[in-house]
PDB file of N, CA and C in Angstrom:
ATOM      1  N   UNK A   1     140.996 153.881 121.491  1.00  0.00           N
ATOM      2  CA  UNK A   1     139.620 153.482 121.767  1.00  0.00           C
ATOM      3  C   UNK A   1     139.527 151.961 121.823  1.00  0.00           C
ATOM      4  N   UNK A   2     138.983 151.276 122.721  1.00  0.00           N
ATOM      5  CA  UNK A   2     138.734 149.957 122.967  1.00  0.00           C
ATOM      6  C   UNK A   2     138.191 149.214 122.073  1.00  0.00           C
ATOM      7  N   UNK A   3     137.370 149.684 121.040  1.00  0.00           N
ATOM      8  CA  UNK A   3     136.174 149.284 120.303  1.00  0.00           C
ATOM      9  C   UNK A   3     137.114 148.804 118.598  1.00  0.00           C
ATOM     10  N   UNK A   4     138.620 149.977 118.460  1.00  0.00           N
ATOM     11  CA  UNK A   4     138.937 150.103 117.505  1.00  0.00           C
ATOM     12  C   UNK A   4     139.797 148.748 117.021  1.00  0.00           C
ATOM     13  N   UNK A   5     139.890 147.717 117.677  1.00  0.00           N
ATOM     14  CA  UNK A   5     140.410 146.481 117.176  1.00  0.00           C
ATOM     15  C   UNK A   5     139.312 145.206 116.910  1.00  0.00           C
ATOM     16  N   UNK A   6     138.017 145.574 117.449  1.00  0.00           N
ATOM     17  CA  UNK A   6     137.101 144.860 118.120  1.00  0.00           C
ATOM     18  C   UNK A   6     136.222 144.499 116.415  1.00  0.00           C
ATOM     19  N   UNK A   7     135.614 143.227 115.895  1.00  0.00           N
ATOM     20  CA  UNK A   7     134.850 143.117 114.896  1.00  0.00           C
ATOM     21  C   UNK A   7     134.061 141.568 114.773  1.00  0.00           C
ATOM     22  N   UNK A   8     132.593 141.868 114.227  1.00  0.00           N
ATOM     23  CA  UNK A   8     131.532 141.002 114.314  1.00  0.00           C
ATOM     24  C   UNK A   8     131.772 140.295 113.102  1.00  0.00           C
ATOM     25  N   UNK A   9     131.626 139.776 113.394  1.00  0.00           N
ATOM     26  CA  UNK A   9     132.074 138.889 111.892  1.00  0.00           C
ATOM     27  C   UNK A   9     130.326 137.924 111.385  1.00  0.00           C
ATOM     28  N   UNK A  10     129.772 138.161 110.937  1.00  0.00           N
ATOM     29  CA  UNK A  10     128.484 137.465 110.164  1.00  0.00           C
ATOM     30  C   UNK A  10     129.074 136.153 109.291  1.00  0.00           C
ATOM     31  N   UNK A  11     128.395 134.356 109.539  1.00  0.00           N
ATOM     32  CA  UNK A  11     128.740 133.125 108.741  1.00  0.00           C
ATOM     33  C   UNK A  11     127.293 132.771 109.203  1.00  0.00           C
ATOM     34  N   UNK A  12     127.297 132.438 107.965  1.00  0.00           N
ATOM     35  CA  UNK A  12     125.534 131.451 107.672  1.00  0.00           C
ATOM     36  C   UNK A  12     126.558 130.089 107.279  1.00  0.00           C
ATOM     37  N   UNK A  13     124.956 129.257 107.777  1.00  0.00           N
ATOM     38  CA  UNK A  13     125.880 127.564 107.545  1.00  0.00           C
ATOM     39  C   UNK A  13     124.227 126.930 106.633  1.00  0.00           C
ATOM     40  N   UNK A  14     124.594 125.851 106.075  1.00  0.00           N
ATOM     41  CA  UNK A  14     122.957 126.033 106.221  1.00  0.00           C
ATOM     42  C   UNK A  14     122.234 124.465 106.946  1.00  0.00           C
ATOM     43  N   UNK A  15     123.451 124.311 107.889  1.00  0.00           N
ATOM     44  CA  UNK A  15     122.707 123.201 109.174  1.00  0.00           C
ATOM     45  C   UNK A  15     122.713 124.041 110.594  1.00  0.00           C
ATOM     46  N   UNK A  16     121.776 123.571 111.242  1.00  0.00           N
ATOM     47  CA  UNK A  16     122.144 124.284 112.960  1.00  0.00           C
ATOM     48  C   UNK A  16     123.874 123.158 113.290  1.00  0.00           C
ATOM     49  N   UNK A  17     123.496 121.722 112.763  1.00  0.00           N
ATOM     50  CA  UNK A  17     124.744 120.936 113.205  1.00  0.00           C
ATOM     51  C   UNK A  17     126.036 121.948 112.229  1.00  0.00           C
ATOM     52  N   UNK A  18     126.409 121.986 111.364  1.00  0.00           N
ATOM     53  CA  UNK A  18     127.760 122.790 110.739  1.00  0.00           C
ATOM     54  C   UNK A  18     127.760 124.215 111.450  1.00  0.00           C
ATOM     55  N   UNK A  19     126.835 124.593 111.950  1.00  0.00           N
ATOM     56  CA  UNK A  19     127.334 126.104 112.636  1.00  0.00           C
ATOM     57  C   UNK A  19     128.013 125.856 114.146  1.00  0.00           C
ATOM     58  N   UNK A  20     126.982 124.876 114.800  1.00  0.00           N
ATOM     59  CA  UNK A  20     127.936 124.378 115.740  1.00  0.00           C
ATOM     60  C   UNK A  20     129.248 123.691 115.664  1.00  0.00           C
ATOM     61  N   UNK A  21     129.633 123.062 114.593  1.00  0.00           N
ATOM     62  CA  UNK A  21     131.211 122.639 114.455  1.00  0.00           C
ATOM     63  C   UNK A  21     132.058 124.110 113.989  1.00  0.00           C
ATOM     64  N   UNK A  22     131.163 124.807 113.307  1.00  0.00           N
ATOM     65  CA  UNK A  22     131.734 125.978 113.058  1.00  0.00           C
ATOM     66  C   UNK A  22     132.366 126.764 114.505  1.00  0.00           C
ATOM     67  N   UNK A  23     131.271 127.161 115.143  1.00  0.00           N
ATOM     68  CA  UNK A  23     131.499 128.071 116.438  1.00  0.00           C
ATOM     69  C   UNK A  23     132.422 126.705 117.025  1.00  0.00           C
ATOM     70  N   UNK A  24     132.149 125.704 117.340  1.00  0.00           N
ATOM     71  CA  UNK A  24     133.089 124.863 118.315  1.00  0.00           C
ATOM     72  C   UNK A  24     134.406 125.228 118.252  1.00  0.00           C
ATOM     73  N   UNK A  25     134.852 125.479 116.849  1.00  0.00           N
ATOM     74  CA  UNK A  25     136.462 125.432 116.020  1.00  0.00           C
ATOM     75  C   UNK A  25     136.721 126.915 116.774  1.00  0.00           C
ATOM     76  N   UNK A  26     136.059 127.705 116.131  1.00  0.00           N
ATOM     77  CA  UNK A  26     136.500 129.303 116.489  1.00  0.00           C
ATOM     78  C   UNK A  26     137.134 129.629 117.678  1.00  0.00           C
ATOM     79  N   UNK A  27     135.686 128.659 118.973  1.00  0.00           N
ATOM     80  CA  UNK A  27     135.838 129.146 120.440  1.00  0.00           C
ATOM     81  C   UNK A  27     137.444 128.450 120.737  1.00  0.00           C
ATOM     82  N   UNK A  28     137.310 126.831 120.297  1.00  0.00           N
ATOM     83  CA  UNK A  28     138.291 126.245 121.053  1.00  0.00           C
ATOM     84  C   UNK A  28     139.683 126.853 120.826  1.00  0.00           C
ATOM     85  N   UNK A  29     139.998 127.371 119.232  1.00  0.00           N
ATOM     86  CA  UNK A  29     141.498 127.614 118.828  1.00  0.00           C
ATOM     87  C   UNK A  29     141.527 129.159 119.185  1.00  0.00           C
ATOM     88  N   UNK A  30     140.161 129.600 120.213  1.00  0.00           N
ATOM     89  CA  UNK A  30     140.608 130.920 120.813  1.00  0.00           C
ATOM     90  C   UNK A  30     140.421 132.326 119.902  1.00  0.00           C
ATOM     91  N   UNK A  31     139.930 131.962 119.025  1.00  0.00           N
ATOM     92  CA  UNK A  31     139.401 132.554 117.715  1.00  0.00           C
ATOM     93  C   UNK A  31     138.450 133.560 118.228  1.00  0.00           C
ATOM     94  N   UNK A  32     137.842 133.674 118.495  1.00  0.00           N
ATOM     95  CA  UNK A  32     136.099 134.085 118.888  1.00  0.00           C
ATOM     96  C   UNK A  32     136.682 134.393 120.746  1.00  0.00           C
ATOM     97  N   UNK A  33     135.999 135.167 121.154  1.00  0.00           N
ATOM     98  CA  UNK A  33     135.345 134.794 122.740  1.00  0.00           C
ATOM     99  C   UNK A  33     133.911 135.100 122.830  1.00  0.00           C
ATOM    100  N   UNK A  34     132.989 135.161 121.676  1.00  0.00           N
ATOM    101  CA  UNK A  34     131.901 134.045 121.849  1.00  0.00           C
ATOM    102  C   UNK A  34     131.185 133.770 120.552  1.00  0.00           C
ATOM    103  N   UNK A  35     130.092 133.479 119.951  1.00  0.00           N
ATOM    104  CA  UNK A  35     129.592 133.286 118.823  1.00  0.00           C
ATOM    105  C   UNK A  35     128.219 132.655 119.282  1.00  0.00           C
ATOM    106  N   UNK A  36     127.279 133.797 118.882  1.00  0.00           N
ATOM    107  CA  UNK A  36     125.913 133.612 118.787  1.00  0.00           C
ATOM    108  C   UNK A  36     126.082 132.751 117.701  1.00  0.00           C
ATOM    109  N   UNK A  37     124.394 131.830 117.866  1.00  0.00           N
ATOM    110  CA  UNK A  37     124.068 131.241 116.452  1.00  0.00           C
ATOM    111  C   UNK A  37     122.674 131.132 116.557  1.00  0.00           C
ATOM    112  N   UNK A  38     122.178 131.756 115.568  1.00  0.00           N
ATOM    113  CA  UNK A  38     120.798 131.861 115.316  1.00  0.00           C
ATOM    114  C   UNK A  38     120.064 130.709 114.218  1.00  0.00           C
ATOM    115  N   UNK A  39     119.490 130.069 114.453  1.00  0.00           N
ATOM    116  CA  UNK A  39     118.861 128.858 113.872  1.00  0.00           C
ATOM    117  C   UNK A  39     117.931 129.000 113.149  1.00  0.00           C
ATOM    118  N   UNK A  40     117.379 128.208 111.901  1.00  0.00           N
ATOM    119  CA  UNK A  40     116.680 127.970 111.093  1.00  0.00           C
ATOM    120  C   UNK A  40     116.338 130.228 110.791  1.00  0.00           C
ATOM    121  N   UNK A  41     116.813 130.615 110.244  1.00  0.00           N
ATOM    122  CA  UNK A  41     116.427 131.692 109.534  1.00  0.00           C
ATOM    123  C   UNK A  41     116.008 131.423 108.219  1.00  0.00           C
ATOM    124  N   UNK A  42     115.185 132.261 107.668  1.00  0.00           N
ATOM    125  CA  UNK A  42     114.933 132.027 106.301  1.00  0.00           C
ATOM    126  C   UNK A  42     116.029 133.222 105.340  1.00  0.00           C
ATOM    127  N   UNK A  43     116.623 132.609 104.280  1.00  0.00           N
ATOM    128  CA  UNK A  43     117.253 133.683 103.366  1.00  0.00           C
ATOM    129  C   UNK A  43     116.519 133.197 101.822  1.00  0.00           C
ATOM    130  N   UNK A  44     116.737 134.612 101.356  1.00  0.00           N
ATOM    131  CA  UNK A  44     117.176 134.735 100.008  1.00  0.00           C
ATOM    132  C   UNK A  44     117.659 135.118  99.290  1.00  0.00           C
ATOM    133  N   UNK A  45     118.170 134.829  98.250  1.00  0.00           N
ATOM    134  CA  UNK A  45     119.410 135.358  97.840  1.00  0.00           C
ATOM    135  C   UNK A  45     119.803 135.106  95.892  1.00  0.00           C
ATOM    136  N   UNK A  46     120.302 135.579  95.377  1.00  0.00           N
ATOM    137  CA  UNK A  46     120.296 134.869  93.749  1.00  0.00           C
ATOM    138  C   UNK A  46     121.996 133.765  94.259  1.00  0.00           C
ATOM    139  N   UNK A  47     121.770 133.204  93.498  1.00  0.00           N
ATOM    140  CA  UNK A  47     122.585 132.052  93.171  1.00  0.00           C
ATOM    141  C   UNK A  47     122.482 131.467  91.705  1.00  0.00           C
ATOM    142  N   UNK A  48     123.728 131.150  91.137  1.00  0.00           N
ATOM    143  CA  UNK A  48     124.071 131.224  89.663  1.00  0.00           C
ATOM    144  C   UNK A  48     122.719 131.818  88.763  1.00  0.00           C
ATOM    145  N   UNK A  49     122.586 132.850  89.167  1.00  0.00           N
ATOM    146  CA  UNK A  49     121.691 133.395  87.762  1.00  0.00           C
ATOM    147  C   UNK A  49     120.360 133.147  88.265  1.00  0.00           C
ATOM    148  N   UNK A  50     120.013 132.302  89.215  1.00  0.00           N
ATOM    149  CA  UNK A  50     118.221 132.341  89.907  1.00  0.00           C
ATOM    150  C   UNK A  50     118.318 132.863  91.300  1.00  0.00           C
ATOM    151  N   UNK A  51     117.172 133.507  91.187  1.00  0.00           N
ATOM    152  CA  UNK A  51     116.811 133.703  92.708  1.00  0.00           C
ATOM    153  C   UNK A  51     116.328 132.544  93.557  1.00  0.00           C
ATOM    154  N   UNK A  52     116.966 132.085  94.614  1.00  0.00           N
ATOM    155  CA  UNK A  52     117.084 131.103  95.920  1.00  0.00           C
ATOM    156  C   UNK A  52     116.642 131.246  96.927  1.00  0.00           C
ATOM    157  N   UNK A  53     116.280 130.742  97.697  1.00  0.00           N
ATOM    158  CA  UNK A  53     116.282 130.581  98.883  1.00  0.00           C
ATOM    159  C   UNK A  53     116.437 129.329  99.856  1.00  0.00           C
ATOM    160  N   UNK A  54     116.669 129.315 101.272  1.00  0.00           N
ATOM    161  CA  UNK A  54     117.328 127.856 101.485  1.00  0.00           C
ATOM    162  C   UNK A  54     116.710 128.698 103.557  1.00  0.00           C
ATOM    163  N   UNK A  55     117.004 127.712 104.433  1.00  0.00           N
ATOM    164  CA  UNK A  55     116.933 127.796 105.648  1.00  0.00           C
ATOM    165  C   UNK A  55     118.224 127.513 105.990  1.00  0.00           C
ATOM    166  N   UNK A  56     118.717 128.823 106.823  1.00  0.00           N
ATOM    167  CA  UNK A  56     120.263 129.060 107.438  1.00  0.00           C
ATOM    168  C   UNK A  56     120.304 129.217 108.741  1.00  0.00           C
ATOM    169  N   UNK A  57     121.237 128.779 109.379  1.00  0.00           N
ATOM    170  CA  UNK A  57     121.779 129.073 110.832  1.00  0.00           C
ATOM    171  C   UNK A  57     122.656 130.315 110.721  1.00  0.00           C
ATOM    172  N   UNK A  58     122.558 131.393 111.485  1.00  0.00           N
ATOM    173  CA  UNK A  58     123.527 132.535 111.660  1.00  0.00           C
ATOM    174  C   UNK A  58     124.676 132.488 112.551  1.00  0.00           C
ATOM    175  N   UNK A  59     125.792 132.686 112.568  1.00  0.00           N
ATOM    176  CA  UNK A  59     126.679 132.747 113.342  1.00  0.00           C
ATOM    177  C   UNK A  59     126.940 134.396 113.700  1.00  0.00           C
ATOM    178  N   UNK A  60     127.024 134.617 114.895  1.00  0.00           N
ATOM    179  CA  UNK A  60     127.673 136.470 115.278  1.00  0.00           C
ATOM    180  C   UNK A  60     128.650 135.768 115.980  1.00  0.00           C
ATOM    181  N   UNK A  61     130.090 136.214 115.301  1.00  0.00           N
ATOM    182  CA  UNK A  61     131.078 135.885 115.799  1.00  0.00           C
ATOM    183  C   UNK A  61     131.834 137.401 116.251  1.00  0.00           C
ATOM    184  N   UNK A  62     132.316 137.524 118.053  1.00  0.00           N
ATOM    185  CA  UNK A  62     132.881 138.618 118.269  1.00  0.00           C
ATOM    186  C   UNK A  62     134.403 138.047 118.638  1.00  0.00           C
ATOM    187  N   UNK A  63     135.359 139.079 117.608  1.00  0.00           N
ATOM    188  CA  UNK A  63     136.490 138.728 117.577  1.00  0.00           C
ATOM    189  C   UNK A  63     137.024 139.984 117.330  1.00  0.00           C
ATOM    190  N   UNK A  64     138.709 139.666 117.106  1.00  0.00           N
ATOM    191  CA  UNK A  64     139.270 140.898 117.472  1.00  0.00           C
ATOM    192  C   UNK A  64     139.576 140.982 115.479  1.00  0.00           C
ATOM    193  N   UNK A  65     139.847 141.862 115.256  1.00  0.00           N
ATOM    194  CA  UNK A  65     140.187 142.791 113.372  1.00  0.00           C
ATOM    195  C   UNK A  65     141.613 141.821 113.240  1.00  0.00           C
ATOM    196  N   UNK A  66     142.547 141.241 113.949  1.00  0.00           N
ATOM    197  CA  UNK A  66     143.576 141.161 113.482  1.00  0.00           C
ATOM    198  C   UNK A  66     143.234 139.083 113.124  1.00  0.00           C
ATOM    199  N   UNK A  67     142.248 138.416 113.807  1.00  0.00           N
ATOM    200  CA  UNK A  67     142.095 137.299 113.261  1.00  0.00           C
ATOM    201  C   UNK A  67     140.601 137.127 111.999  1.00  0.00           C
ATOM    202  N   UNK A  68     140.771 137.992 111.654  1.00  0.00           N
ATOM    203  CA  UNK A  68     139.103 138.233 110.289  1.00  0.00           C
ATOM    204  C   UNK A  68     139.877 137.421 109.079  1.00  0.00           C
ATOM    205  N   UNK A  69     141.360 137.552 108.610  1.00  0.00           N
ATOM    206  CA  UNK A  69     141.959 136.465 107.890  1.00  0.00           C
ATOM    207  C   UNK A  69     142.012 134.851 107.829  1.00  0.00           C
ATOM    208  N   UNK A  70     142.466 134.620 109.388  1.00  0.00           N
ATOM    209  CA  UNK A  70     142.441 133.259 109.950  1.00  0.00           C
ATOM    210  C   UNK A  70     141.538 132.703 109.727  1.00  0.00           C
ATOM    211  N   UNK A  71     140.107 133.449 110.640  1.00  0.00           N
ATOM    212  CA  UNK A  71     138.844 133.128 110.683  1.00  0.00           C
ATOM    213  C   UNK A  71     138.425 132.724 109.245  1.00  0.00           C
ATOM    214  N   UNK A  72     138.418 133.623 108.263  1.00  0.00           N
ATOM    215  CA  UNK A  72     138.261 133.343 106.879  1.00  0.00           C
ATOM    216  C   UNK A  72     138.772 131.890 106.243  1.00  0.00           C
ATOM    217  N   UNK A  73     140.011 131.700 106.476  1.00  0.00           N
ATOM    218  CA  UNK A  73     140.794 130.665 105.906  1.00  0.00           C
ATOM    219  C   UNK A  73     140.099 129.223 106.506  1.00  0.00           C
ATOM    220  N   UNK A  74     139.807 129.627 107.906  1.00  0.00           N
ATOM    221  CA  UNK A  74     139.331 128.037 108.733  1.00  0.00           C
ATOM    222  C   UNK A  74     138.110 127.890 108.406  1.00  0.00           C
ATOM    223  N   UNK A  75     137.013 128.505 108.274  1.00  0.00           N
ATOM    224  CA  UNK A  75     135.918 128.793 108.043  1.00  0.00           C
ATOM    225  C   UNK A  75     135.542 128.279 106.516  1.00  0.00           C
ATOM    226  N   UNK A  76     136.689 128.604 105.729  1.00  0.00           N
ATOM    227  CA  UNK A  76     136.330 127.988 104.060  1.00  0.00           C
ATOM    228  C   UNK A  76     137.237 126.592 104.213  1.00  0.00           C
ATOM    229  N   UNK A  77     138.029 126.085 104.742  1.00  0.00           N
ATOM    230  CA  UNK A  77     138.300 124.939 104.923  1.00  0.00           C
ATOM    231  C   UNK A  77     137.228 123.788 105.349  1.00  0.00           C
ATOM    232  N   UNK A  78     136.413 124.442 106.239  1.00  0.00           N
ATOM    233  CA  UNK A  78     135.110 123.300 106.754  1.00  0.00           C
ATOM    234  C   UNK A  78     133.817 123.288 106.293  1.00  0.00           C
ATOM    235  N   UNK A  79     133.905 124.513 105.772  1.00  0.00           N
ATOM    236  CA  UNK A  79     132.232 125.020 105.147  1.00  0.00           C
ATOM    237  C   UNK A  79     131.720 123.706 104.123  1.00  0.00           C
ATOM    238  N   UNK A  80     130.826 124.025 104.245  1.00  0.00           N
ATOM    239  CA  UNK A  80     130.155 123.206 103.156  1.00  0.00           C
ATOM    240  C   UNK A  80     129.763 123.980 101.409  1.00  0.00           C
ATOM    241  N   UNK A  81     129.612 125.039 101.967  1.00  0.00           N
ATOM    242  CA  UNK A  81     129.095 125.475 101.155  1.00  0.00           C
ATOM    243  C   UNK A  81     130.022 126.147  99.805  1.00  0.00           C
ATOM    244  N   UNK A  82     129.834 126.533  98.698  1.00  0.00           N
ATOM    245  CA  UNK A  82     131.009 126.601  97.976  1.00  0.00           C
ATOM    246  C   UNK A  82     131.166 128.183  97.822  1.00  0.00           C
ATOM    247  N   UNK A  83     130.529 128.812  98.065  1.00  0.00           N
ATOM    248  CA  UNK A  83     131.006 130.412  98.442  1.00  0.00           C
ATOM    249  C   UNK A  83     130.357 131.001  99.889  1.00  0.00           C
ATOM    250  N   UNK A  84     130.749 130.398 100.878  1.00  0.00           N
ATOM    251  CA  UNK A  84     130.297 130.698 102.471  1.00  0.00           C
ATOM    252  C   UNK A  84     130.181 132.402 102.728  1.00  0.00           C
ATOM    253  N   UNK A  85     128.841 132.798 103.415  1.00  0.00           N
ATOM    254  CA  UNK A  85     129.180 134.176 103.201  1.00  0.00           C
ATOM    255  C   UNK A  85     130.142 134.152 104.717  1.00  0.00           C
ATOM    256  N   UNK A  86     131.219 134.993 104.682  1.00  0.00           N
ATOM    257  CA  UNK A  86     131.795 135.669 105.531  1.00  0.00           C
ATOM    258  C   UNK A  86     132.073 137.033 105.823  1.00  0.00           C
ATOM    259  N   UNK A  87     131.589 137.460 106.832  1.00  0.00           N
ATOM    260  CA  UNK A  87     131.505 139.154 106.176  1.00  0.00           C
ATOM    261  C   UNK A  87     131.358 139.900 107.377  1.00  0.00           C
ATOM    262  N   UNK A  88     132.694 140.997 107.630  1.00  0.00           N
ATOM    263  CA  UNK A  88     133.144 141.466 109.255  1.00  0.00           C
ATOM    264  C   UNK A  88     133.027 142.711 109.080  1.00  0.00           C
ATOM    265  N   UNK A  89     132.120 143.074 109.905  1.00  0.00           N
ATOM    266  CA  UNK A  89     132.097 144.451 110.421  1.00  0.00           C
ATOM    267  C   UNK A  89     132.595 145.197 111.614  1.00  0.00           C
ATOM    268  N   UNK A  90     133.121 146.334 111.824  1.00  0.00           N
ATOM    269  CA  UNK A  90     134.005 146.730 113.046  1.00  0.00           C
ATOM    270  C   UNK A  90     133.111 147.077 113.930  1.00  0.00           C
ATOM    271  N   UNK A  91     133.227 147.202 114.984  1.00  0.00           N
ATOM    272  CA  UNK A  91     132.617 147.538 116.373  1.00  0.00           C
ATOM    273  C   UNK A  91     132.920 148.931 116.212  1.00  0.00           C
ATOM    274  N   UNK A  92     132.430 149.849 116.409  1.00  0.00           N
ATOM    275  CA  UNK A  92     132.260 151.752 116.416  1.00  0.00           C
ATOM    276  C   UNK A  92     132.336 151.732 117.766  1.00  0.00           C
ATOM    277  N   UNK A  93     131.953 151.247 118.692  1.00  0.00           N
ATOM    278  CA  UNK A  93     131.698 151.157 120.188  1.00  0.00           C
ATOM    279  C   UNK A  93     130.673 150.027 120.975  1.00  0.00           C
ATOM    280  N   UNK A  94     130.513 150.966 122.156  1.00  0.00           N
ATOM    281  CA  UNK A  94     130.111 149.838 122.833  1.00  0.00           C
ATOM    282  C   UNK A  94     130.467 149.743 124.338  1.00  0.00           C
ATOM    283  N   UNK A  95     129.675 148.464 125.192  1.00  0.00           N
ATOM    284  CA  UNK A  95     130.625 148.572 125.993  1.00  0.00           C
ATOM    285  C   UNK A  95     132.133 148.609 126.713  1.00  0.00           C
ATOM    286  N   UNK A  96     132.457 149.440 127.419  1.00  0.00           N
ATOM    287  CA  UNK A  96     134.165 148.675 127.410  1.00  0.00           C
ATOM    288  C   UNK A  96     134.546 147.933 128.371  1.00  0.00           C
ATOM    289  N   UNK A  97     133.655 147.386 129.293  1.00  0.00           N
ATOM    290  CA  UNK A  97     133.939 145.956 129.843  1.00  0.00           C
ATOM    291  C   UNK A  97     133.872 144.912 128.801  1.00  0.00           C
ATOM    292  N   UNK A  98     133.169 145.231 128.142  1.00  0.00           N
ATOM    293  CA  UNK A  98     132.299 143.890 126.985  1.00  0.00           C
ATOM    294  C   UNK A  98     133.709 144.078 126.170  1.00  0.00           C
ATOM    295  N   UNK A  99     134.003 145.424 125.576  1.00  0.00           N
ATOM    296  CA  UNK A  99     135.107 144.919 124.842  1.00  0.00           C
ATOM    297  C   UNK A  99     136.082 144.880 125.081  1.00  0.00           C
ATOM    298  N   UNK A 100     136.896 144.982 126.378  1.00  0.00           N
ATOM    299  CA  UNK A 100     137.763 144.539 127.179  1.00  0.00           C
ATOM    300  C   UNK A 100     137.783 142.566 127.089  1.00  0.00           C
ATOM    301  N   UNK A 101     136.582 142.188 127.871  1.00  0.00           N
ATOM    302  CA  UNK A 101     136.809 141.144 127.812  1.00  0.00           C
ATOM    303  C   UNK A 101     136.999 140.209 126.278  1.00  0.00           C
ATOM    304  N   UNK A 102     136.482 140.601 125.430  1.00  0.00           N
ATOM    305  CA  UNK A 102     136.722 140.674 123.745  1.00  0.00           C
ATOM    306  C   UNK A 102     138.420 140.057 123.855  1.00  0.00           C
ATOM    307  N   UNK A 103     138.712 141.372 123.863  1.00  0.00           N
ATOM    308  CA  UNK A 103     140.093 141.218 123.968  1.00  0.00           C
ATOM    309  C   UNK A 103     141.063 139.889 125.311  1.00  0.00           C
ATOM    310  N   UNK A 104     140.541 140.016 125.671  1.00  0.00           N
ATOM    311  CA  UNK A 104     141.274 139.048 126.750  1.00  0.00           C
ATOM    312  C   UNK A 104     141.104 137.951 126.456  1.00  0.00           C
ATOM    313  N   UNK A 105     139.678 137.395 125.774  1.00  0.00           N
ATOM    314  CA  UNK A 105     139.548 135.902 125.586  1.00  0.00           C
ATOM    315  C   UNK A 105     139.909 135.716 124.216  1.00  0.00           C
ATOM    316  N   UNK A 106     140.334 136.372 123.065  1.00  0.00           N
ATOM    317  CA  UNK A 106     140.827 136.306 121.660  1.00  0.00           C
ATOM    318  C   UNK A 106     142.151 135.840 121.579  1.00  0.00           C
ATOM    319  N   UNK A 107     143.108 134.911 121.688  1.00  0.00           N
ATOM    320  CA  UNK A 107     144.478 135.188 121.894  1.00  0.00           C
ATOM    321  C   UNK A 107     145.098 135.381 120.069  1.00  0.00           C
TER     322      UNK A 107
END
């Protein structure tokens, strides 16, 4: 099945500028073949023992299951933040042009 290597990967940043250096890194080292980023969202969330909240940029990063490690490693290298959420979910389906091309632009 086309879909079965295929995974979204969810990164909050909490600048629109760090999500774009974020996605920049992904696309250029071929990481990603593409990455939404959704701007100024509101979250909340607990953090050390209080409940938080802060304004985040979303990243939807579509990539293939075998770079969700990499991605991880580069991703906490630049982050700012000191526990970045990173967090990949698999594709069940979908299109299979869409995830054809997935695959072709991921090297």
């Amino acid at each position: 099945m086309e879909s079965e290597d295929k995974v979204v990967i969810f990164i909050t940043t909490g600048t629109d500028e760090e999500a774009h250096k974020v996605a920049d890194k992904l696309l250029k080292e071929r990481k990603a073949a593409c990455v939404n980023i959704l701007p100024k969202m509101s979250s909340r969330f607990w953090w050390q023992g209080k409940l938080d909240s802060a304004q985040e940029s979303l990243l939807i990063v579509k990539t293939k299951r075998s770079r969700v490690e990499e991605i991880v490693r580069l991703v906490r290298d630049i982050h700012s933040y000191e526990v970045p959420e990173i967090i990949a979910l698999p594709i069940i389906g979908g299109s299979k042009d869409y995830l054809g091309w997935i695959g072709k632009e991921v090297k």
